[in-house]
N, C-alpha and C. Protein backbone atom coordinates (compact mmCIF):
# COMPACT_ATOMS: atom_id res chain seq x y z
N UNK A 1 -3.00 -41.93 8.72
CA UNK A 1 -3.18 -40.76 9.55
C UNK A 1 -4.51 -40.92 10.30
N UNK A 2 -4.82 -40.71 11.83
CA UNK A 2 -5.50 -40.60 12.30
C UNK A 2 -6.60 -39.41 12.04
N UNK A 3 -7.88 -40.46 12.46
CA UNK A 3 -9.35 -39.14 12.53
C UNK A 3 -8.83 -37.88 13.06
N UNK A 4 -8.08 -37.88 14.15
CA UNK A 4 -8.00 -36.79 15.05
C UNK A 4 -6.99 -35.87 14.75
N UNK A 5 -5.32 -36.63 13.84
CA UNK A 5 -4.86 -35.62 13.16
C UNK A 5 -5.03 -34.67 11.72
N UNK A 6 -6.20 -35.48 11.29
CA UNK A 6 -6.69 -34.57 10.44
C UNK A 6 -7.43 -33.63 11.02
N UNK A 7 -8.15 -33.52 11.43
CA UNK A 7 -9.02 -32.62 12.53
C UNK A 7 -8.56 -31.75 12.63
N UNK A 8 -7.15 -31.81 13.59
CA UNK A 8 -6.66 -30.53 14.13
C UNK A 8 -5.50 -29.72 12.72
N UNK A 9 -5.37 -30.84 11.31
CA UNK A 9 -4.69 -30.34 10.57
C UNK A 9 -5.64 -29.59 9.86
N UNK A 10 -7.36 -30.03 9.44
CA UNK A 10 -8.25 -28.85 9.03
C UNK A 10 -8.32 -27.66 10.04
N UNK A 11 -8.52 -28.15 11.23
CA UNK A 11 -8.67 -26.71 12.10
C UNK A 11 -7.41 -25.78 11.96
N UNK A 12 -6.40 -25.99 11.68
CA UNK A 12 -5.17 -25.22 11.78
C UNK A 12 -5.30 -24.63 10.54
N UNK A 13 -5.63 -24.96 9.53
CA UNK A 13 -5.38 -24.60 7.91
C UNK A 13 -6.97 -23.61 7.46
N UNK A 14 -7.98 -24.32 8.21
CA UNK A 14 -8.92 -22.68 8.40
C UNK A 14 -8.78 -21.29 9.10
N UNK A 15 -7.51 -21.73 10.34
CA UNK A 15 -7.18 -20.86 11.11
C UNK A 15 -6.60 -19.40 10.48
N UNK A 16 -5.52 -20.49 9.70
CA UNK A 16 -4.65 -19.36 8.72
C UNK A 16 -5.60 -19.25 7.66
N UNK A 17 -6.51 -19.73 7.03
CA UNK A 17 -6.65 -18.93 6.09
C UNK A 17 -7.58 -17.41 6.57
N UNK A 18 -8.52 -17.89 7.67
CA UNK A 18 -9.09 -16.77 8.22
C UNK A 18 -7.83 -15.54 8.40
N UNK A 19 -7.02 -15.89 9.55
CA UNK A 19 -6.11 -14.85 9.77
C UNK A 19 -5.44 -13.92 8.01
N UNK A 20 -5.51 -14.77 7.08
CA UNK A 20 -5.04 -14.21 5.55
C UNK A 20 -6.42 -13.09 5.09
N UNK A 21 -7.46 -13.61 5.48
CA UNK A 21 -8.66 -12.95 5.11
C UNK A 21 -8.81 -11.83 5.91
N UNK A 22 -8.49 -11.96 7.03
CA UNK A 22 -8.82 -10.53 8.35
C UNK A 22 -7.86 -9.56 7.87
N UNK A 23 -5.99 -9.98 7.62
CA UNK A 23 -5.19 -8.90 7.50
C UNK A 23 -5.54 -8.05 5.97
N UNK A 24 -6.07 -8.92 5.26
CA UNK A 24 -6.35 -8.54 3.91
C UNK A 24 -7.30 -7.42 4.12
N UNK A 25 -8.39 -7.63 4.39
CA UNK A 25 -9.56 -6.99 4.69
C UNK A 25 -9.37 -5.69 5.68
N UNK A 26 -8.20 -5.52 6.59
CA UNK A 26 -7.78 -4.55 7.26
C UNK A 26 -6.94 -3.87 6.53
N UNK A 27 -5.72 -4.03 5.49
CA UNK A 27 -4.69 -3.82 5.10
C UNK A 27 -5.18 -2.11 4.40
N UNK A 28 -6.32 -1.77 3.61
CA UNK A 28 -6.62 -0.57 3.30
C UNK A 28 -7.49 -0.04 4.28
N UNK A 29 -7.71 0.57 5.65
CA UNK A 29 -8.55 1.06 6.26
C UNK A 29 -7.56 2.92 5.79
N UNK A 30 -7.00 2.95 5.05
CA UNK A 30 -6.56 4.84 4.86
C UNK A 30 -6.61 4.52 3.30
N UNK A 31 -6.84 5.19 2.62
CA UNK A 31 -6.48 5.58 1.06
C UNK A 31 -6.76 6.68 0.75
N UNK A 32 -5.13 6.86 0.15
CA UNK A 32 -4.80 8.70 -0.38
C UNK A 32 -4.44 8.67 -1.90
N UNK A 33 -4.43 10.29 -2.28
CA UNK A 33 -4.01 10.41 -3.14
C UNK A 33 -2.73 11.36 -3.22
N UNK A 34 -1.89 11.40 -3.88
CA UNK A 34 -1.14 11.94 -3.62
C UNK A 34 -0.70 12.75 -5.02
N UNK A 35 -0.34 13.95 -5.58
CA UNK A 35 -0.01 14.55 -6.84
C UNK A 35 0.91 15.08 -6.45
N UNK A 36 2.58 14.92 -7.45
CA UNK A 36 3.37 15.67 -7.30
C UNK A 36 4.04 16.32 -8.42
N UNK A 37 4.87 17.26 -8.41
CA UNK A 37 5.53 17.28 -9.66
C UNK A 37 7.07 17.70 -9.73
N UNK A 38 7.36 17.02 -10.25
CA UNK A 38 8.86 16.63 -10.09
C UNK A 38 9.38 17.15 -11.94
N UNK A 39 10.81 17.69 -11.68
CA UNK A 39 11.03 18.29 -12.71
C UNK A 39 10.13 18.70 -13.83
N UNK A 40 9.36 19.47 -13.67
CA UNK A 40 8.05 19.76 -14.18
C UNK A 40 6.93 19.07 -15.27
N UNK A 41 6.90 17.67 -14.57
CA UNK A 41 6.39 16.32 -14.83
C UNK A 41 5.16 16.47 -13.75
N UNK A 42 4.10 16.29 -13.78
CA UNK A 42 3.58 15.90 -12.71
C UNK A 42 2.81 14.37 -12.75
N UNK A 43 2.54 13.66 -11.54
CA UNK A 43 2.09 12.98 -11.61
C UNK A 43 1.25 12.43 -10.18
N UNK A 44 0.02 11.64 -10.19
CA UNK A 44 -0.75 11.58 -9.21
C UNK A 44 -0.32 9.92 -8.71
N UNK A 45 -0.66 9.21 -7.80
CA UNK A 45 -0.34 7.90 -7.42
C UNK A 45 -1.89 8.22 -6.58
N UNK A 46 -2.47 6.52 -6.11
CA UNK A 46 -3.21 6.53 -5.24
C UNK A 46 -2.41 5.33 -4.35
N UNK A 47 -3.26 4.72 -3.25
CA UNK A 47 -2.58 3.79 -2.03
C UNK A 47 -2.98 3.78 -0.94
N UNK A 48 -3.53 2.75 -0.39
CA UNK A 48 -4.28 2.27 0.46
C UNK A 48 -3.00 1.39 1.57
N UNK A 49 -3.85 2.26 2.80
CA UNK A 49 -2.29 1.12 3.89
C UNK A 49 -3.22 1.10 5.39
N UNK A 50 -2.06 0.55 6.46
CA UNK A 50 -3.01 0.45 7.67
C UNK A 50 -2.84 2.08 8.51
N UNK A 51 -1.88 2.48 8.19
CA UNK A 51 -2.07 4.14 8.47
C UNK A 51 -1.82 5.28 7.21
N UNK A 52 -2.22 6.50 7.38
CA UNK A 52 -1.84 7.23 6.64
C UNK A 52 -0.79 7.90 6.19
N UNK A 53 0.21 7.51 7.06
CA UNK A 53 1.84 7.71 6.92
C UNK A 53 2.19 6.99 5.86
N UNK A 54 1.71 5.57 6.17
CA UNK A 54 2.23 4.48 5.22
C UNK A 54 1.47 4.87 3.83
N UNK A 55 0.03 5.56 3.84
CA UNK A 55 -0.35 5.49 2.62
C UNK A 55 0.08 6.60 1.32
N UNK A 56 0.50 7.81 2.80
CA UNK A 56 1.11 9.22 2.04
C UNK A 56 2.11 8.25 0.86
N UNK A 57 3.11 7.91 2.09
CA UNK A 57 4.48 7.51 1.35
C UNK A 57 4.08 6.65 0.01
N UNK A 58 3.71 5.05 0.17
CA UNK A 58 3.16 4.38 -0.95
C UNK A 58 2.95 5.11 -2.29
N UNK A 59 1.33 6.33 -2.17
CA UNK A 59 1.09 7.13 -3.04
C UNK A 59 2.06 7.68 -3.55
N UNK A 60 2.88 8.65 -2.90
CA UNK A 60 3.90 9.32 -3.30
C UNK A 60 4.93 8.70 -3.82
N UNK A 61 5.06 7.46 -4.02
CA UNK A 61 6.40 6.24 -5.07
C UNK A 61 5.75 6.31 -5.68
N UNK A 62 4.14 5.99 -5.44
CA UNK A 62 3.16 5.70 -6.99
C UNK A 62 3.40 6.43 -7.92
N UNK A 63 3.30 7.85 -7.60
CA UNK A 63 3.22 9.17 -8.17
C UNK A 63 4.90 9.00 -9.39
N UNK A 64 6.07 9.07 -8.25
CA UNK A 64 7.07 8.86 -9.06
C UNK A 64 7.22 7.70 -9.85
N UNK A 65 6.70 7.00 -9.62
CA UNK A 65 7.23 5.86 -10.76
C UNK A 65 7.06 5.98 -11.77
N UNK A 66 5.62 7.28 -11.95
CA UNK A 66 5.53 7.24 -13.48
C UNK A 66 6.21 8.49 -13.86
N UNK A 67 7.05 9.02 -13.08
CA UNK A 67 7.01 10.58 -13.67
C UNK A 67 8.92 10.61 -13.66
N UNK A 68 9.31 9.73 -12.83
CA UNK A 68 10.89 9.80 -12.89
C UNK A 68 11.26 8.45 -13.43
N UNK A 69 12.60 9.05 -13.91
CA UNK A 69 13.26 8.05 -14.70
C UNK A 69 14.73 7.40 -14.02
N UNK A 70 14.43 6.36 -13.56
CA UNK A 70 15.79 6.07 -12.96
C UNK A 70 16.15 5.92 -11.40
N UNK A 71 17.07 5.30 -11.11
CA UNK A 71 17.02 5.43 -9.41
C UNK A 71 16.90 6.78 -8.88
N UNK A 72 18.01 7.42 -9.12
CA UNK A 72 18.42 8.88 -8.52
C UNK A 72 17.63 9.76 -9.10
N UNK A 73 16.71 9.44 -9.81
CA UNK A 73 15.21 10.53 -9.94
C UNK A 73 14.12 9.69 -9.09
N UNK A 74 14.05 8.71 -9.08
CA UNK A 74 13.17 8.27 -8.14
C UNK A 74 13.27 8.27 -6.63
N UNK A 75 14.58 8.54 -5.94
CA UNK A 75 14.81 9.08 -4.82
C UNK A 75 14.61 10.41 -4.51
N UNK A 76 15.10 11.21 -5.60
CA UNK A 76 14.83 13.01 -5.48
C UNK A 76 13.36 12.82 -5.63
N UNK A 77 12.69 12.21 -6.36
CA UNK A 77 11.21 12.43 -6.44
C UNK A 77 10.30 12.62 -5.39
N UNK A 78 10.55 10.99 -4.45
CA UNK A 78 9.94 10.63 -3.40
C UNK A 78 9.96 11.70 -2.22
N UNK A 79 11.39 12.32 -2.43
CA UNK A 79 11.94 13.57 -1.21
C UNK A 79 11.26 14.97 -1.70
N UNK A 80 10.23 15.21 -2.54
CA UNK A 80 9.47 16.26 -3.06
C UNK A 80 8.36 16.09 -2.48
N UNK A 81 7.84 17.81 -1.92
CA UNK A 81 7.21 17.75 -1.50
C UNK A 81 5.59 17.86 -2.31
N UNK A 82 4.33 17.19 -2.00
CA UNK A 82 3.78 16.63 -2.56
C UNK A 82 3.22 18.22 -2.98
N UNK A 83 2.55 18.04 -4.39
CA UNK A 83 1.59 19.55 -4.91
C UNK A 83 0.52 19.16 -4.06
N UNK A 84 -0.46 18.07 -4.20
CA UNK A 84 -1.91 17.97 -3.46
C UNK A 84 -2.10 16.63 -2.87
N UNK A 85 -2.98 16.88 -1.35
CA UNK A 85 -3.03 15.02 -0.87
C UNK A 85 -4.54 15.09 -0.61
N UNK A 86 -5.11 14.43 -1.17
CA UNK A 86 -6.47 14.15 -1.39
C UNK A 86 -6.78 12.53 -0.52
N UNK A 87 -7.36 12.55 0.43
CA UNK A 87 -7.76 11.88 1.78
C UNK A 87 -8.97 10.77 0.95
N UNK A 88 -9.00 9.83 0.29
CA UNK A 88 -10.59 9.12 -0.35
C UNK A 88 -11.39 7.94 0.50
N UNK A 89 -10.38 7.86 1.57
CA UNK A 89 -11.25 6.93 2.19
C UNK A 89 -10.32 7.13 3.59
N UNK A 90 -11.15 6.38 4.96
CA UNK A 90 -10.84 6.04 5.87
C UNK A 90 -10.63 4.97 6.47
C-alpha cells in the first residue's frame, strides 16, 4: 500500500471518528423528566434527546417501563397523560 493511500485512509477514519464525537456530544442538548402514573403505579423516567419532543416521549417509555407490565400496558401507559414534566437541562 502506498504512502499516500494510507494518508487519505488515516484522514478518512479521523473524519468519522470526529463526526461520532460531534453527534454524541450534541445528542443531549434537552433533558426532561417526566412522572406518570398509570393504574395507580407511578413512576418517573429521565431522557436526554436533540429536541424536547423527542425527550418528553423517551422519558415518558422510561417512566413506563418500570411501572407497566406487558405490551398492552406499555402502550396504554405511554398514551397517559404525564402527572409532572420537569425541564433539567437545555
Amino acid at each position: 500500500m502506498s504512502r499516500s493511500v494510507k494518508l487519505v485512509i488515516a484522514v478518512a477514519a479521523l473524519v468519522f471518528v470526529g463526526v461520532l464525537v460531534y453527534s454524541s456530544l450534541r445528542l443531549g442538548q434537552v433533558k426532561v423528566e417526566v412522572c406518570i402514573e398509570f393504574k395507580g403505579r407511578p413512576g418517573c423516567g429521565t431522557a436526554a434527546a436533540p429536541t424536547e419532543e423527542e425527550a418528553l416521549r423517551t422519558a415518558a417509555d422510561n417512566a413506563c417501563a418500570l411501572i407497566a407490565s406487558g405490551m398492552t400496558e406499555s402502550i396504554a401507559c405511554s398514551r397517559t397523560p404525564p402527572r409532572s414534566v420537569r425541564r433539567l437541562s437545555q
